[in-house]
N, C-alpha and C. Protein backbone atom coordinates (compact mmCIF):
# COMPACT_ATOMS: atom_id res chain seq x y z
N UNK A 1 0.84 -1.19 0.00
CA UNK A 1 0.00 0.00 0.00
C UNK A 1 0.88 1.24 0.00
N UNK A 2 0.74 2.27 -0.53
CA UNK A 2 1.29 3.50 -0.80
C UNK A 2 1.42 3.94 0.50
N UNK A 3 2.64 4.75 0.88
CA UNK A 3 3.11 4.80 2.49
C UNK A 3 2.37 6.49 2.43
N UNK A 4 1.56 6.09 3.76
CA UNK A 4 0.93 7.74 4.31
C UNK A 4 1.84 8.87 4.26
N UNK A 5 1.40 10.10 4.28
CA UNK A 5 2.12 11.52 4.32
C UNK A 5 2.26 11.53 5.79
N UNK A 6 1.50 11.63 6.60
CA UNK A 6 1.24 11.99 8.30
C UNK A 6 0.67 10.54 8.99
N UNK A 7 1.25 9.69 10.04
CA UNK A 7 0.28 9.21 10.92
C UNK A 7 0.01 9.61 12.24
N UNK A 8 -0.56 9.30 13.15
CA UNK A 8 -1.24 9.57 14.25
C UNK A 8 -0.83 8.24 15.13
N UNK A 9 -0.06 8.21 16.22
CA UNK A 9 0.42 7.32 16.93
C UNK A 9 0.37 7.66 18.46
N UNK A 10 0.77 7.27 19.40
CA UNK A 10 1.30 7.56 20.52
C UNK A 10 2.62 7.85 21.27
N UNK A 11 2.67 8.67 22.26
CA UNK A 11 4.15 8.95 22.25
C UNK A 11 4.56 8.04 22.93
N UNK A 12 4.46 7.48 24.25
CA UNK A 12 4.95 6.69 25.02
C UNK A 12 3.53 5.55 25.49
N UNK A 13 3.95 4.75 26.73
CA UNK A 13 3.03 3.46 27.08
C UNK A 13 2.57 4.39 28.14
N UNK A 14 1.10 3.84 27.85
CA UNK A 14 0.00 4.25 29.29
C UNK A 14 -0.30 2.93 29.40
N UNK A 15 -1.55 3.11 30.50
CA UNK A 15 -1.73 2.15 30.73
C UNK A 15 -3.06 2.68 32.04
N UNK A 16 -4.67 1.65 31.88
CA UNK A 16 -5.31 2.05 32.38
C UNK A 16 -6.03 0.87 32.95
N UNK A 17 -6.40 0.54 33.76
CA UNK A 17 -7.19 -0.28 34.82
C UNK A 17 -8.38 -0.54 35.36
N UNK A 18 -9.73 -1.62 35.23
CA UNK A 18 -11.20 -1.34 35.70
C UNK A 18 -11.38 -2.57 35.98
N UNK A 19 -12.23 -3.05 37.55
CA UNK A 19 -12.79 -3.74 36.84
C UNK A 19 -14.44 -4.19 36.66
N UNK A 20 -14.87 -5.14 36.62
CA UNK A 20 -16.00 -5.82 35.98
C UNK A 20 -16.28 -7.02 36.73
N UNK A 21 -17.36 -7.12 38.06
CA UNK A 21 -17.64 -8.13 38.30
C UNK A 21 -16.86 -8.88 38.75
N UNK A 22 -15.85 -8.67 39.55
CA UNK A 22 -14.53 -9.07 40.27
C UNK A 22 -13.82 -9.26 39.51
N UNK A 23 -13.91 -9.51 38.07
CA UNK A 23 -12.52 -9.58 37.11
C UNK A 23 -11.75 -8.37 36.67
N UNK A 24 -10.27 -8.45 37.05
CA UNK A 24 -9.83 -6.96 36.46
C UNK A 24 -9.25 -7.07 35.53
N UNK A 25 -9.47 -6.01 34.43
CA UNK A 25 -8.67 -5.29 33.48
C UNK A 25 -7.40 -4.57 33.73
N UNK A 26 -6.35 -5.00 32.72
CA UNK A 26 -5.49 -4.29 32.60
C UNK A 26 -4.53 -3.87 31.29
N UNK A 27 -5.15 -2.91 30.98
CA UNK A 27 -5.10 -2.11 29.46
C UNK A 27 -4.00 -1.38 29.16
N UNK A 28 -2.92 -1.90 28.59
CA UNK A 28 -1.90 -0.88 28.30
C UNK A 28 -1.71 -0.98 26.74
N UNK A 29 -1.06 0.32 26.27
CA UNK A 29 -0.94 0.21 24.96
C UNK A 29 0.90 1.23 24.93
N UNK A 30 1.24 0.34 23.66
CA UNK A 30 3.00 0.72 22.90
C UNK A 30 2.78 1.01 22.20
N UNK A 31 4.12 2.12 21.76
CA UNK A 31 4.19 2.65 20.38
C UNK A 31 4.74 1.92 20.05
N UNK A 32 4.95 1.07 18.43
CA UNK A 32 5.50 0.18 17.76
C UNK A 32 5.79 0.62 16.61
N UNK A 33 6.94 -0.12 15.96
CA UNK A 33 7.06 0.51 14.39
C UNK A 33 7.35 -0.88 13.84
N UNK A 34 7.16 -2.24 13.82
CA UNK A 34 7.00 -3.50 12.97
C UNK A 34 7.02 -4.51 14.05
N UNK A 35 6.25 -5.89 13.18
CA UNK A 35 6.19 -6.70 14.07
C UNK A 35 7.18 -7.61 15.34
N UNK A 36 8.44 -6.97 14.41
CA UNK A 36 9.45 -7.59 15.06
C UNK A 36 9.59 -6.76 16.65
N UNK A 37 9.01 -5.34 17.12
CA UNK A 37 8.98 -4.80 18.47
C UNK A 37 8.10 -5.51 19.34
N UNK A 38 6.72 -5.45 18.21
CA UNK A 38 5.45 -6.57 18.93
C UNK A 38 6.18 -7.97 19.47
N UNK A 39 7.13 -8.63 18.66
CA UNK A 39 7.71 -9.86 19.15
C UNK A 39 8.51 -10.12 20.45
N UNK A 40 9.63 -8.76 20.96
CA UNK A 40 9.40 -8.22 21.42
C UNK A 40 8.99 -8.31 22.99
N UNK A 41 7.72 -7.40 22.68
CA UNK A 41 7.09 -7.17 24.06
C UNK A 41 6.29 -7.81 24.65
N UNK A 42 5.36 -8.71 23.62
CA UNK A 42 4.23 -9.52 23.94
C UNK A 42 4.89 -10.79 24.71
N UNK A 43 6.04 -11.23 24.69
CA UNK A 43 6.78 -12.04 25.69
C UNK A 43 6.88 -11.67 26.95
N UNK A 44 7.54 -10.34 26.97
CA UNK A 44 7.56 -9.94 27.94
C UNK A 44 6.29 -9.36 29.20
N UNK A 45 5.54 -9.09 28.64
CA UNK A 45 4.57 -8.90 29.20
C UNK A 45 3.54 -10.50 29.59
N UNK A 46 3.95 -11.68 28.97
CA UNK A 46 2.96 -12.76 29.34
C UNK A 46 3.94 -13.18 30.62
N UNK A 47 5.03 -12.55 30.61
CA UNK A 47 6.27 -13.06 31.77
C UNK A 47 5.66 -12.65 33.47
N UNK A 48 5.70 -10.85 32.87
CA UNK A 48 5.27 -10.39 33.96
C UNK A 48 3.69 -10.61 34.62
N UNK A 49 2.84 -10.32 33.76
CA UNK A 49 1.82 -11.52 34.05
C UNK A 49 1.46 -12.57 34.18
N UNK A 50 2.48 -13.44 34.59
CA UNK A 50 2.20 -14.87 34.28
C UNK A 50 1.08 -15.28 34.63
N UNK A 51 0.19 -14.68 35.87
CA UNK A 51 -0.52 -15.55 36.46
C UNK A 51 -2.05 -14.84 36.33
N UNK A 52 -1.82 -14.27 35.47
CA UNK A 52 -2.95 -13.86 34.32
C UNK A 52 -4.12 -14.61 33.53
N UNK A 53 -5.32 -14.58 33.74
CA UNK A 53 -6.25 -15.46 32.68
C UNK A 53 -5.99 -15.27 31.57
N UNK A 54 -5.58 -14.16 30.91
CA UNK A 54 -5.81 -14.39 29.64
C UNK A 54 -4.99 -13.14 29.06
N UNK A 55 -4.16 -12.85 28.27
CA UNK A 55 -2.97 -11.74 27.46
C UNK A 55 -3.45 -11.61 25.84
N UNK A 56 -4.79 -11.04 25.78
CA UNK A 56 -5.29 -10.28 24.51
C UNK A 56 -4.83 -9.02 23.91
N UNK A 57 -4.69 -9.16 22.87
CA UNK A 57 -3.83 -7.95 21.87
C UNK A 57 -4.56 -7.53 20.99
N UNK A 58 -3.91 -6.38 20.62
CA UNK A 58 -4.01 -5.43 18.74
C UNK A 58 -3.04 -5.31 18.48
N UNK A 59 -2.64 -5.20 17.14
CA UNK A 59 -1.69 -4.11 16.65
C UNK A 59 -1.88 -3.72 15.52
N UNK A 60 -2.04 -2.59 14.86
CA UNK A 60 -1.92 -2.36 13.72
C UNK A 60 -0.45 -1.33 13.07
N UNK A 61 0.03 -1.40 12.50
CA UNK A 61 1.41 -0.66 11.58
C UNK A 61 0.73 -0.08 10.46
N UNK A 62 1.70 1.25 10.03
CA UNK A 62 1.45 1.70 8.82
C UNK A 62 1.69 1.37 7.56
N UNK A 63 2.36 0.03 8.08
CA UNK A 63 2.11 -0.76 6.42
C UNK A 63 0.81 -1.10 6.48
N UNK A 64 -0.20 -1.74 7.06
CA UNK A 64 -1.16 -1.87 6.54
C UNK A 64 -1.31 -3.15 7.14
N UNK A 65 -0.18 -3.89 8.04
CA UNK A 65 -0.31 -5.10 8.56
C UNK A 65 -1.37 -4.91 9.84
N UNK A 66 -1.89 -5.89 10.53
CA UNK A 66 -2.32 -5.48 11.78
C UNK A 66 -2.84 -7.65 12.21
N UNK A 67 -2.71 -7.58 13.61
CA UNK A 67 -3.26 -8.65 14.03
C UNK A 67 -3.61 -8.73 15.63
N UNK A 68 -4.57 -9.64 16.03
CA UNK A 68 -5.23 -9.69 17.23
C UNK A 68 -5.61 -10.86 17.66
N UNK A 69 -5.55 -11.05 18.66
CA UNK A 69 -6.08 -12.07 19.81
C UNK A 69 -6.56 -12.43 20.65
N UNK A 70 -7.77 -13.66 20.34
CA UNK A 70 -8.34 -13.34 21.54
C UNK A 70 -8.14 -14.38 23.19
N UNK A 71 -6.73 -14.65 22.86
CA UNK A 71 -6.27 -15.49 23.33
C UNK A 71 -6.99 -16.83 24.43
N UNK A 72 -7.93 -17.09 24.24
CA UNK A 72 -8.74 -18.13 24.47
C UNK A 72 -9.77 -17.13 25.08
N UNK A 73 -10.25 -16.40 25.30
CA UNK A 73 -11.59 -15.82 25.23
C UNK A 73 -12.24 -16.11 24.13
N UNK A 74 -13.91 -16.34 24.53
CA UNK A 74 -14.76 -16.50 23.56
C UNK A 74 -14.54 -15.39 21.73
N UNK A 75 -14.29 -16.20 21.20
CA UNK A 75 -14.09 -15.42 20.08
C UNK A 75 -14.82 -14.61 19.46
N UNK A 76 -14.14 -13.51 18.98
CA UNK A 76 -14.52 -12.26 18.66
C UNK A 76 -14.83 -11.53 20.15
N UNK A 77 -14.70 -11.77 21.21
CA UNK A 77 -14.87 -10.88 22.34
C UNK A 77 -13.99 -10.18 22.73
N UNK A 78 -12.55 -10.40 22.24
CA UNK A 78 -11.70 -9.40 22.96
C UNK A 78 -10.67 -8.86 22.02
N UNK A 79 -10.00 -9.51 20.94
CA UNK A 79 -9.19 -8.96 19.93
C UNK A 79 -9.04 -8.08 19.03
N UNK A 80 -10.78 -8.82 18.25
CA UNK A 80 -11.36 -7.47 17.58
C UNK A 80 -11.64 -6.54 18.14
N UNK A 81 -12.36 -6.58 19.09
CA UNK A 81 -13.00 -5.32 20.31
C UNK A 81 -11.33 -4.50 20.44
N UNK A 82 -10.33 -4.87 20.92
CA UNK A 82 -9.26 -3.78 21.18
C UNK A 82 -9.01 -3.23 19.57
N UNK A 83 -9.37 -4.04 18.65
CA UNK A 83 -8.61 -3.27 17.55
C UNK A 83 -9.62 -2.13 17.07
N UNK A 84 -10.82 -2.70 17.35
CA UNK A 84 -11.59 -1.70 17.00
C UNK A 84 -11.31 -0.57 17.91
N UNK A 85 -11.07 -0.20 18.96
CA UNK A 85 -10.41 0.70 19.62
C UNK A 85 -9.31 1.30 19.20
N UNK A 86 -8.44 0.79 18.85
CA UNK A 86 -7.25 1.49 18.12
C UNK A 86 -7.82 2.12 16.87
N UNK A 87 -8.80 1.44 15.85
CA UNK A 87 -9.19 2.06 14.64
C UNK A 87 -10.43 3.39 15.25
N UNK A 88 -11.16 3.16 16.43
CA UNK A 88 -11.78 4.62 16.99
C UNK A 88 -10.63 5.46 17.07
N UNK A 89 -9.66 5.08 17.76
CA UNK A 89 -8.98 6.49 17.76
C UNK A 89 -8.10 6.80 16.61
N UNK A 90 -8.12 6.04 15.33
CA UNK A 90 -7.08 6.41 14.11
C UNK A 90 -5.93 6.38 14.51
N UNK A 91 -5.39 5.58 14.97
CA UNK A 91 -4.26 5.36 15.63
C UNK A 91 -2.94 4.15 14.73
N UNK A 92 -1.93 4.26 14.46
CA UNK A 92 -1.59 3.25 13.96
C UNK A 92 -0.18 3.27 14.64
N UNK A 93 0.73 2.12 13.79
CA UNK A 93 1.92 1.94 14.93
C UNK A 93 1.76 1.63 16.36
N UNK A 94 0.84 1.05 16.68
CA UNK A 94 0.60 1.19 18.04
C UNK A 94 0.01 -0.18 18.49
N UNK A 95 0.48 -0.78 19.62
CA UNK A 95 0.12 -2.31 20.15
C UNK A 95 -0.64 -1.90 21.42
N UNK A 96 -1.69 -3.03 21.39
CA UNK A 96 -2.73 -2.69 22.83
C UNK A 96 -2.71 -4.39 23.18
N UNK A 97 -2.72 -4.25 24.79
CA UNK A 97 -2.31 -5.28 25.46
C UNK A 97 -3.49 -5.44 26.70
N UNK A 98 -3.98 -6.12 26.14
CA UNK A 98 -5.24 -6.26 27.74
C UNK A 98 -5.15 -7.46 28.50
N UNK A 99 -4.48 -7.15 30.04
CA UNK A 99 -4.49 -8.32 30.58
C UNK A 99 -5.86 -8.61 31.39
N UNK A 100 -6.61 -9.82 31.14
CA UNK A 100 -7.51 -10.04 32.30
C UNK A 100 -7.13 -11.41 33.87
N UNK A 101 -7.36 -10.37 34.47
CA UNK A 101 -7.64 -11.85 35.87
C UNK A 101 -9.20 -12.01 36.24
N UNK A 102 -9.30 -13.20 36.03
CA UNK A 102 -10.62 -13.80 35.87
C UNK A 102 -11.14 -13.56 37.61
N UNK A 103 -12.31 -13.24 37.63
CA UNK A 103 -13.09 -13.28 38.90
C UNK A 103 -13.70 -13.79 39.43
N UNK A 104 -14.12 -14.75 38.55
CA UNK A 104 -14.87 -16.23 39.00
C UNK A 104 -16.41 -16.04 38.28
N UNK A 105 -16.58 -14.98 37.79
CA UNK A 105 -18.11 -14.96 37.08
C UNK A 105 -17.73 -14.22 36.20
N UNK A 106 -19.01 -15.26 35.20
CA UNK A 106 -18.46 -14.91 33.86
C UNK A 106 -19.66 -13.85 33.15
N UNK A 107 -19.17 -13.55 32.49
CA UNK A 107 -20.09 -11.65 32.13
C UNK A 107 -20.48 -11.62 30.54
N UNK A 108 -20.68 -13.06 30.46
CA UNK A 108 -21.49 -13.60 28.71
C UNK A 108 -20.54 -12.58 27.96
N UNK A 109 -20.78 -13.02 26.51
CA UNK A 109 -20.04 -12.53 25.30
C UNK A 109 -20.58 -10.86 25.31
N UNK A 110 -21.48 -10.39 24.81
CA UNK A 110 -21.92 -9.42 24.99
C UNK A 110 -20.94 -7.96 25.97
N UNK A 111 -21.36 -8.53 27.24
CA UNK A 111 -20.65 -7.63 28.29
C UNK A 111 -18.95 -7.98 28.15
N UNK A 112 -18.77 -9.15 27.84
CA UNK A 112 -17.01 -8.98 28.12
C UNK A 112 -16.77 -8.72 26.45
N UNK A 113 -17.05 -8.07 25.54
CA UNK A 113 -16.50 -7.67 24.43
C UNK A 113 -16.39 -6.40 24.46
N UNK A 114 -17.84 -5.73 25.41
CA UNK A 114 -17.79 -4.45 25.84
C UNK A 114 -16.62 -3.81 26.75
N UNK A 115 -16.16 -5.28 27.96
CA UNK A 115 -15.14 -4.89 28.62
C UNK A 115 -13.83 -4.61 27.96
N UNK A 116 -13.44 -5.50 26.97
CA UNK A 116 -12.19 -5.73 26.23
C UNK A 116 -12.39 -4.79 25.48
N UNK A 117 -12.90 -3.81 24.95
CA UNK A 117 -12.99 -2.00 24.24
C UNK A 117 -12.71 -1.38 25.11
N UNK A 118 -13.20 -1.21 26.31
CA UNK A 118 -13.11 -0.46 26.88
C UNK A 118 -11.76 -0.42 28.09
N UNK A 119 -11.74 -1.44 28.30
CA UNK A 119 -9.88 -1.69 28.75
C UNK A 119 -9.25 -1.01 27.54
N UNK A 120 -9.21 -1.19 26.27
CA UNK A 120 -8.37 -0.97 25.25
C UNK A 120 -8.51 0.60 25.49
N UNK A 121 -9.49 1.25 26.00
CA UNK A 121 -10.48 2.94 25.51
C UNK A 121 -9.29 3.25 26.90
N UNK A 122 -9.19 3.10 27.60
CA UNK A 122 -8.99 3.78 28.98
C UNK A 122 -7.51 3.82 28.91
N UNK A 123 -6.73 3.03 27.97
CA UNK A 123 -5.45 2.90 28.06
C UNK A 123 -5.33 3.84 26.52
N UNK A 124 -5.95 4.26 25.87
CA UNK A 124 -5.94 4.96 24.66
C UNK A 124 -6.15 6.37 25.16
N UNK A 125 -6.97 6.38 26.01
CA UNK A 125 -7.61 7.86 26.58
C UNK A 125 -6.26 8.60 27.09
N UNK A 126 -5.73 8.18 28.07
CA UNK A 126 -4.43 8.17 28.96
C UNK A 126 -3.03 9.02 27.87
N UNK A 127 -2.88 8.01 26.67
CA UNK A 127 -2.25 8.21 26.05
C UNK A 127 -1.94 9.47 25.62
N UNK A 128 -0.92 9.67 25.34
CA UNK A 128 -0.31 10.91 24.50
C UNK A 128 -0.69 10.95 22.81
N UNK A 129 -1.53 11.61 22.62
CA UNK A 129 -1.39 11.39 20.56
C UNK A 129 -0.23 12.67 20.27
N UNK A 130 0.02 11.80 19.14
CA UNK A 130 1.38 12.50 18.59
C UNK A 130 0.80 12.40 17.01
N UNK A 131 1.66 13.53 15.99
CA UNK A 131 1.40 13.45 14.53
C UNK A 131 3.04 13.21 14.54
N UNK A 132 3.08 11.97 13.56
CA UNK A 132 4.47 11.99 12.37
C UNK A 132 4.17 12.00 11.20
N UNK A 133 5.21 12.86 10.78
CA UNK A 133 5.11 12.91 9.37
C UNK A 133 6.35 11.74 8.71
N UNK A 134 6.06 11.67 7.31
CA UNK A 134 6.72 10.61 6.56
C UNK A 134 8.15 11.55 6.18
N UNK A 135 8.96 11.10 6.09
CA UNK A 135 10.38 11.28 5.75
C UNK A 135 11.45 10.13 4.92
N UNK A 136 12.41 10.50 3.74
CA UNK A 136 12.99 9.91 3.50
C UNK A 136 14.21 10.10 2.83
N UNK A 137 15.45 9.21 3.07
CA UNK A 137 16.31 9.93 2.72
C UNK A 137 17.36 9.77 1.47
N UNK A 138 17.67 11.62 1.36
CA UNK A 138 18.34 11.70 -0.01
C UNK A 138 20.06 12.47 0.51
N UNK A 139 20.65 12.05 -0.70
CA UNK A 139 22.17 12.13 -0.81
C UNK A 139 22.43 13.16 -1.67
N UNK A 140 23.07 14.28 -1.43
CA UNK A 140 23.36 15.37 -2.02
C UNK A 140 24.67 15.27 -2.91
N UNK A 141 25.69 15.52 -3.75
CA UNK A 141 26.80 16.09 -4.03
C UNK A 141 27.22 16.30 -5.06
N UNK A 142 28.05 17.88 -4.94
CA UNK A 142 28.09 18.84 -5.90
C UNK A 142 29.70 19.74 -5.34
N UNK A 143 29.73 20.33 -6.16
CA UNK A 143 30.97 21.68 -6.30
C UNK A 143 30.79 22.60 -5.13
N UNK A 144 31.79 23.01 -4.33
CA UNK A 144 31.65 23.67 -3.15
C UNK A 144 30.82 24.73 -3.81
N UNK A 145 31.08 25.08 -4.39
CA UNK A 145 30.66 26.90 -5.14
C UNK A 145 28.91 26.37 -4.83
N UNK A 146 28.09 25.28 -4.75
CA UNK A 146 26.82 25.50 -4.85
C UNK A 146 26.41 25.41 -3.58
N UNK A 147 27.27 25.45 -2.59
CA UNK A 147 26.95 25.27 -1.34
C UNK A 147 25.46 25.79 -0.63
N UNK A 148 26.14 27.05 -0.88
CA UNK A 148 24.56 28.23 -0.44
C UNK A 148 23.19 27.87 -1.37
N UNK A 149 23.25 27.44 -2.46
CA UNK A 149 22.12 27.04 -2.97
C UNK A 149 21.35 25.84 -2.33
N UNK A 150 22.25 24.79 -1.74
CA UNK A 150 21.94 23.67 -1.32
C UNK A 150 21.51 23.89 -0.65
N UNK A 151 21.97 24.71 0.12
CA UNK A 151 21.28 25.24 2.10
C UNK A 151 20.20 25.79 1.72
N UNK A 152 19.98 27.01 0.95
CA UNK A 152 18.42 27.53 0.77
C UNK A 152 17.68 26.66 0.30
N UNK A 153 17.77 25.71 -0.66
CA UNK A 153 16.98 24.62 -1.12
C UNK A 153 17.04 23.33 0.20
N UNK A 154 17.52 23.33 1.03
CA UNK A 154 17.28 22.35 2.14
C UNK A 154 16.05 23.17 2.96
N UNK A 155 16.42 24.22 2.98
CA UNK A 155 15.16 25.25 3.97
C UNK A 155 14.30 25.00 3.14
N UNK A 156 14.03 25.58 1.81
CA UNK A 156 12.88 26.14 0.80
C UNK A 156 11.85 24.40 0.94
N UNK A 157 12.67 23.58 0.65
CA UNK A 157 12.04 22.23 0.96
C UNK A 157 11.59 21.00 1.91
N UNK A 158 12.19 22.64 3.41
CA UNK A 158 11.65 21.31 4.65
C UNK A 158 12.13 20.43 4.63
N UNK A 159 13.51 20.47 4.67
CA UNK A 159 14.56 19.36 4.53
C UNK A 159 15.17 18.95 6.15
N UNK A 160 15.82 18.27 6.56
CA UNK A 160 16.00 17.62 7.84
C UNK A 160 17.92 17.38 7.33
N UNK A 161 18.35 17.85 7.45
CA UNK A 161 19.91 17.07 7.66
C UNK A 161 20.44 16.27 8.75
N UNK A 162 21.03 15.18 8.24
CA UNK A 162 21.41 14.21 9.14
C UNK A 162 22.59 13.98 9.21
N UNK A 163 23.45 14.87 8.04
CA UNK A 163 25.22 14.81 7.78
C UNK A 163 25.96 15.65 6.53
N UNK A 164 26.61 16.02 6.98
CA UNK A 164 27.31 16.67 5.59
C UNK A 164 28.54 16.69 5.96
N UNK A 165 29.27 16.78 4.74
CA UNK A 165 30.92 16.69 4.68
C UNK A 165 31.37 18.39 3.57
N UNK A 166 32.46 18.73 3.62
CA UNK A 166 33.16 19.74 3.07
C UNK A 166 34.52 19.63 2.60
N UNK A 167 34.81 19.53 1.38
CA UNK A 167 35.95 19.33 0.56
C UNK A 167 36.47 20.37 -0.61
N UNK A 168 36.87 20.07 -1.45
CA UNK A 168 36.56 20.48 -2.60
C UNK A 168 35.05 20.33 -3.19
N UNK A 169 34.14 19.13 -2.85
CA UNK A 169 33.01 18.98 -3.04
C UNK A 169 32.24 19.04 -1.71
N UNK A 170 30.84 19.37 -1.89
CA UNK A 170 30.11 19.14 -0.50
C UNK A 170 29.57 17.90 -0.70
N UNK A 171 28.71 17.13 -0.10
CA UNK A 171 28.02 16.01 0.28
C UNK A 171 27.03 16.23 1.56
N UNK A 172 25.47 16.21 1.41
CA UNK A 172 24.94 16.05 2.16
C UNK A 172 23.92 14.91 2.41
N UNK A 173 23.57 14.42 3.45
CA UNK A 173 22.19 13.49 3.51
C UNK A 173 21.06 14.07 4.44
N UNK A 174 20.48 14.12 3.75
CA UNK A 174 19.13 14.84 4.53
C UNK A 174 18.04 13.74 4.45
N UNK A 175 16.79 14.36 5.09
CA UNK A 175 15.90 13.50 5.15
C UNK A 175 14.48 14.60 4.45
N UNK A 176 14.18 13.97 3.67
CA UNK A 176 12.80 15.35 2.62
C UNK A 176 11.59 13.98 2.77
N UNK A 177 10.72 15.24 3.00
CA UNK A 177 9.38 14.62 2.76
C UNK A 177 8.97 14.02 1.08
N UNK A 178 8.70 12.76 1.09
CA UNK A 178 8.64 12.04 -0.28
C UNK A 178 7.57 12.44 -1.07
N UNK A 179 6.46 13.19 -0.85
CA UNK A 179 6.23 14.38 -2.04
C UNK A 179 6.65 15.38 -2.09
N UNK A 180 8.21 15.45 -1.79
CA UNK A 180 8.49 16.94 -2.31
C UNK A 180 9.77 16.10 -2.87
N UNK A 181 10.10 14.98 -3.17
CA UNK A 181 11.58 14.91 -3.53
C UNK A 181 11.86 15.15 -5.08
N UNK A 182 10.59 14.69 -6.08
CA UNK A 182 10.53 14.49 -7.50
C UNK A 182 10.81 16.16 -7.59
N UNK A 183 10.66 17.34 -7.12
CA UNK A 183 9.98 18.59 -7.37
C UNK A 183 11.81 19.04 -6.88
N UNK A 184 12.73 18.39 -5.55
CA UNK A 184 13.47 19.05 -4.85
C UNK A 184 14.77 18.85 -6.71
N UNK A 185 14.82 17.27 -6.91
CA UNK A 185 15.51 16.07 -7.63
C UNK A 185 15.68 17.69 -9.02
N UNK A 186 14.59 17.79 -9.46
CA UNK A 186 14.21 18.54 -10.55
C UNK A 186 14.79 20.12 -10.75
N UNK A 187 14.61 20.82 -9.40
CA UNK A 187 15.11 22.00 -8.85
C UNK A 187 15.99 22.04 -9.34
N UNK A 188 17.10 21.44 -8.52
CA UNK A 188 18.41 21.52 -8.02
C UNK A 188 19.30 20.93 -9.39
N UNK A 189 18.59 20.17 -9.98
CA UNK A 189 19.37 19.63 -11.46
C UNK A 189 19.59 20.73 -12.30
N UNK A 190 18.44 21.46 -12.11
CA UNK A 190 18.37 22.81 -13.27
C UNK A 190 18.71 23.61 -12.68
N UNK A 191 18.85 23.94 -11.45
CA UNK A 191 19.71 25.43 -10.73
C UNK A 191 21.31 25.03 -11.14
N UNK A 192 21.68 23.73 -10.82
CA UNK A 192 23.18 23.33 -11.47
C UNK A 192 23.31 23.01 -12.34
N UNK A 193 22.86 23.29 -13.37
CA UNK A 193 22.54 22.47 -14.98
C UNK A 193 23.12 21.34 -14.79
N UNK A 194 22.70 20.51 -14.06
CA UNK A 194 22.80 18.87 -14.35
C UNK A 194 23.96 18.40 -13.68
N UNK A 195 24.69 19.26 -12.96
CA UNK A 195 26.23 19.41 -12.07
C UNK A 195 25.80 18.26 -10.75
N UNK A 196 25.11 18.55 -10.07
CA UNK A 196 24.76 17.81 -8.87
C UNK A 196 24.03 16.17 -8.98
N UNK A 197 24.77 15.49 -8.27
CA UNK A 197 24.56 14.19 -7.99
C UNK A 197 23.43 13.89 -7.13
N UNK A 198 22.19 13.65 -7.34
CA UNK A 198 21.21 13.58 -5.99
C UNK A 198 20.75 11.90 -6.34
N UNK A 199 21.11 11.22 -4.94
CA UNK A 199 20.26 10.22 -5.32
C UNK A 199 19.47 10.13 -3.72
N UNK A 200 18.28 8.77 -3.73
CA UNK A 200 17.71 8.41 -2.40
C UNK A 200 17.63 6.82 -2.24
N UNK A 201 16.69 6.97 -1.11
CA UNK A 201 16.69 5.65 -0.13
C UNK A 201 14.83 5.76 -0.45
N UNK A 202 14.46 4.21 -0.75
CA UNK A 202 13.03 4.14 -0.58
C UNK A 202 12.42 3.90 0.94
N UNK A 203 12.99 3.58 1.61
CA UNK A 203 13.44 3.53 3.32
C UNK A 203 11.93 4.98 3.28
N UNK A 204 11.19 4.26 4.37
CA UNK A 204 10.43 5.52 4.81
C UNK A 204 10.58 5.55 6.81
N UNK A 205 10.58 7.00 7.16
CA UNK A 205 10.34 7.13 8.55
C UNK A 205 9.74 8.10 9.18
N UNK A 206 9.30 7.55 9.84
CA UNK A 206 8.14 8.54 10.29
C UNK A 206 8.47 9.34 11.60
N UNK A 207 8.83 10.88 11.77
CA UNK A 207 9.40 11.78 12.52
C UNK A 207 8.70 12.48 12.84
């Protein structure tokens, strides 16, 4: 799927608590950036809970991946229910973790699908939302003499530098937002008639 301009994530882990009929909830949610973080944490957290009924998840990424569990809860009562929580708040990059300890009465499908949203809601609420934008990066180099052009065209284009060198030639790597690179690529060829070397990385990150 074509990688977003802006997502909507969280900054750090909250984490929120209720419970239901002597069983408690315990709702925390991570910022994540691929499944391999989810791999990860979801260990770690069945560790510290060991003695937990049940370690139900979301996650969805801005690739477009996402998966859930309802880890032996009646199905469809608790996995989908957190993800649908993450998709209420438009949220992506982001893992939700609901631990339950069972209370000894059970609260039919109905009410515990309601619970498992709303564990997911209370640990979402808590949260910090953050906007990133998409970024990616390009390689500059050219003739010292175009130096100052490079720099106003790093400003003019909301450019991010991450390194540059100074020689007889400059060399920079910056990081440009990937609808502006075809427009930056184009610029800078024709401000140097064709003098400057620009290449990139299809690598996307979100800052």
């Amino acid at each position: 799927m074509p990688e977003k301009e802006e997502i909507f994530t969280i900054k750090a882990f909250s984490e929120g608590k209720f419970k239901e009929k002597g069983s408690q909830f315990i709702g925390q949610v991570y910022p994540i950036g691929s499944v391999e973080d989810f791999s990860k944490i979801y260990p770690m957290i069945k560790k510290k809970f060991f003695d937990a009924s049940h370690h139900c998840y979301a996650y969805r990424l801005v690739n477009g991946e996402f998966k859930y569990s309802d880890a032996g809860e009646p199905n469809g009562t608790a996995g989908i229910r957190i993800l649908n929580a993450i998709d209420h708040y438009e949220l992506t990059n982001v893992l939700v973790m609901v631990i339950r300890y069972f209370g000894g009465t059970k609260l039919g499908v109905g009410p515990l699908g309601k619970a498992y949203y709303h564990s997911a809601e209370i640990a979402l609420e808590s949260a910090e939302r953050i906007k990133k934008t998409a970024f990616q990066d390009v390689f500059i180099k050219a003739d010292f003499s175009y130096t100052s052009l490079i720099h106003k065209s790093i400003t003019d284009f909301e450019m991010k530098i991450k390194n540059n060198e100074f020689g007889e030639d400059v060399s920079f790597n910056c990081l440009i937002k990937p609808k502006l690179l075809k427009n930056f690529k184009d610029y800078l060829t024709e401000k140097t008639s064709g003098s400057v070397i620009i290449s990139s990385k299809d690598e996307i990150y979100y800052l």
